[in-house]
Protein backbone atom coordinates (compact mmCIF):
# COMPACT_ATOMS: atom_id res chain seq x y z
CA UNK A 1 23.59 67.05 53.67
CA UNK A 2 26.44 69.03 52.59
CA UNK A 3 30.08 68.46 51.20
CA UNK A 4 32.89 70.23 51.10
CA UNK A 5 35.94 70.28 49.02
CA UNK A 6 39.16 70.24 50.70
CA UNK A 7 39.47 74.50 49.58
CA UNK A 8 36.50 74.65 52.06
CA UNK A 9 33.99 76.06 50.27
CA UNK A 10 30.37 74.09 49.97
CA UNK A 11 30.24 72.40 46.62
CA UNK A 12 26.56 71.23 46.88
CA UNK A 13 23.66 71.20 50.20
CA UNK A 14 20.46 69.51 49.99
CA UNK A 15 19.50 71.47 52.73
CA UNK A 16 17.11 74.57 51.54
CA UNK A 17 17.74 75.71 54.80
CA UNK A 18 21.50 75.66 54.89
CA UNK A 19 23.02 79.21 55.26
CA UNK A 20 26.80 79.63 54.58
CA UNK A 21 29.44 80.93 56.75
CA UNK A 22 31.80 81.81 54.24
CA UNK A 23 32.51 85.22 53.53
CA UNK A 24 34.19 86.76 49.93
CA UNK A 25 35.98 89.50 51.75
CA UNK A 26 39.09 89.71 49.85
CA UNK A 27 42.23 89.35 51.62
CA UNK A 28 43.73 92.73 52.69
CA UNK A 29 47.08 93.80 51.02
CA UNK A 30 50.69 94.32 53.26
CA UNK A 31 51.71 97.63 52.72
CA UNK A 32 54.91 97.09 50.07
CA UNK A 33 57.65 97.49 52.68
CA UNK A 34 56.55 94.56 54.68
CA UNK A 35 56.41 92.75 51.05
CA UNK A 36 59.22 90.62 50.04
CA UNK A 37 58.60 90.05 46.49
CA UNK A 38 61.43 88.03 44.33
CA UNK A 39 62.08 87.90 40.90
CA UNK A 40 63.02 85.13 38.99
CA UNK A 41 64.05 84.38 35.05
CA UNK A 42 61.92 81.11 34.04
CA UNK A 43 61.66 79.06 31.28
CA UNK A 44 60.24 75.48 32.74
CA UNK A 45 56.92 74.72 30.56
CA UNK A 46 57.04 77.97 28.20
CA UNK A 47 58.08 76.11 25.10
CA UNK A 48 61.73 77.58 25.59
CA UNK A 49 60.28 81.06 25.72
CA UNK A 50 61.85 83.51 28.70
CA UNK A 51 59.45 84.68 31.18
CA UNK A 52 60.13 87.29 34.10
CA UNK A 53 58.39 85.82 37.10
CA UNK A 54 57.70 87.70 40.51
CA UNK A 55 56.29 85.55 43.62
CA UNK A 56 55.71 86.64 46.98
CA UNK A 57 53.00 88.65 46.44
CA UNK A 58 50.46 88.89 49.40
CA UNK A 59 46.84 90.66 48.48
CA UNK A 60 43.89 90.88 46.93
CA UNK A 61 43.51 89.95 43.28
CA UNK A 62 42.60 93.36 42.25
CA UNK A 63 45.94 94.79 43.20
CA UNK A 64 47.61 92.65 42.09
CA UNK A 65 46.26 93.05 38.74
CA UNK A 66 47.28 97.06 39.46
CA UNK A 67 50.70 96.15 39.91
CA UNK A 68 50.66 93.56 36.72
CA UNK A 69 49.59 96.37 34.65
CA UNK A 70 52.09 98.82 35.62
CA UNK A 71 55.05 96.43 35.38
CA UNK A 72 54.00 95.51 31.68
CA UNK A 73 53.72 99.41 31.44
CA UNK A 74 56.91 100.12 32.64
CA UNK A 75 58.61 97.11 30.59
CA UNK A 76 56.79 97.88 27.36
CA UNK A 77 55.81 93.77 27.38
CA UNK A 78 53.13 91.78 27.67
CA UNK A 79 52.21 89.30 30.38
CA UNK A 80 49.61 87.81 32.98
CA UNK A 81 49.07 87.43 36.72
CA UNK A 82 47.56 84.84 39.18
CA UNK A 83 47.45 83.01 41.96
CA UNK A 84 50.08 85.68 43.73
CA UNK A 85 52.42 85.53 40.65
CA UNK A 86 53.22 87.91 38.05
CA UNK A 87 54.60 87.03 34.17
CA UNK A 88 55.94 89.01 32.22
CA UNK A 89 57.27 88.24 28.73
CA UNK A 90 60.87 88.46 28.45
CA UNK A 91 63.59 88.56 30.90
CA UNK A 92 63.37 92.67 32.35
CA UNK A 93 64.60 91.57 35.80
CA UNK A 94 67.01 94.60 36.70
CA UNK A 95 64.38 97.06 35.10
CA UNK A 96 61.38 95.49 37.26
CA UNK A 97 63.89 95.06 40.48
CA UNK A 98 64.97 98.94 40.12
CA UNK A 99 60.53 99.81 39.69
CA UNK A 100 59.71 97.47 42.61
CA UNK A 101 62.28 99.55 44.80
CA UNK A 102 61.39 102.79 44.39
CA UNK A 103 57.55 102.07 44.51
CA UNK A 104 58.69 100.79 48.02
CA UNK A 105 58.83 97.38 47.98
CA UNK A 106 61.51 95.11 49.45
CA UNK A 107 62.54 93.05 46.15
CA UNK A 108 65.06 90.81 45.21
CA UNK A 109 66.72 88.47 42.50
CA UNK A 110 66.38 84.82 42.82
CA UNK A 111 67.49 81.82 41.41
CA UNK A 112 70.30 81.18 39.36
């Protein structure tokens, strides 16, 4: 007996049999021209605090983490990254639109 959550990976098997068919292989990255990345000024659920936000992101964790790092470099701020987004503290949306662009990305402004 085995169950499944609805992410499709195998919570628990009675079975000491049971061999899995899911694989960990990462997802592999677009190259950053086929990437349409947008960036957004947020404040929703930051206790009024400004937040740069940039969604779209399609890869693996690790480089996305890579391009986290070198967009808090590049803004001299902090921030965090996950599930395909990136934060960064404060609102550096022209600076991080301009570095995007000439690292070869297509990127944007959205929002209002």
């Amino acid at each position: 007996m085995s169950k499944k959550n609805s992410g499709g990976g195998i919570i628990f098997s009675t079975n000491p049999n049971f061999q899995s068919d899911i694989t960990n292989d990462e997802v592999s990255a677009l190259p950053p021209e086929k990437q349409n990345l947008k960036v957004w000024l947020d404040k929703k659920q930051r206790k009024g605090k400004i937040v740069t936000l940039i969604t779209g992101f399609e890869g693996p964790a690790s480089e996305l983490k890579a391009l986290e790092k070198q967009l808090k470099n590049h803004c001299g701020s902090g921030g965090s990254s996950k599930d395909g987004e990136i934060l960064i503290q404060g609102d550096h949306r022209d600076k991080i639109i301009t570095f995007l662009i000439t690292k070869g990305f297509k990127a944007k402004k959205a929002g209002g």
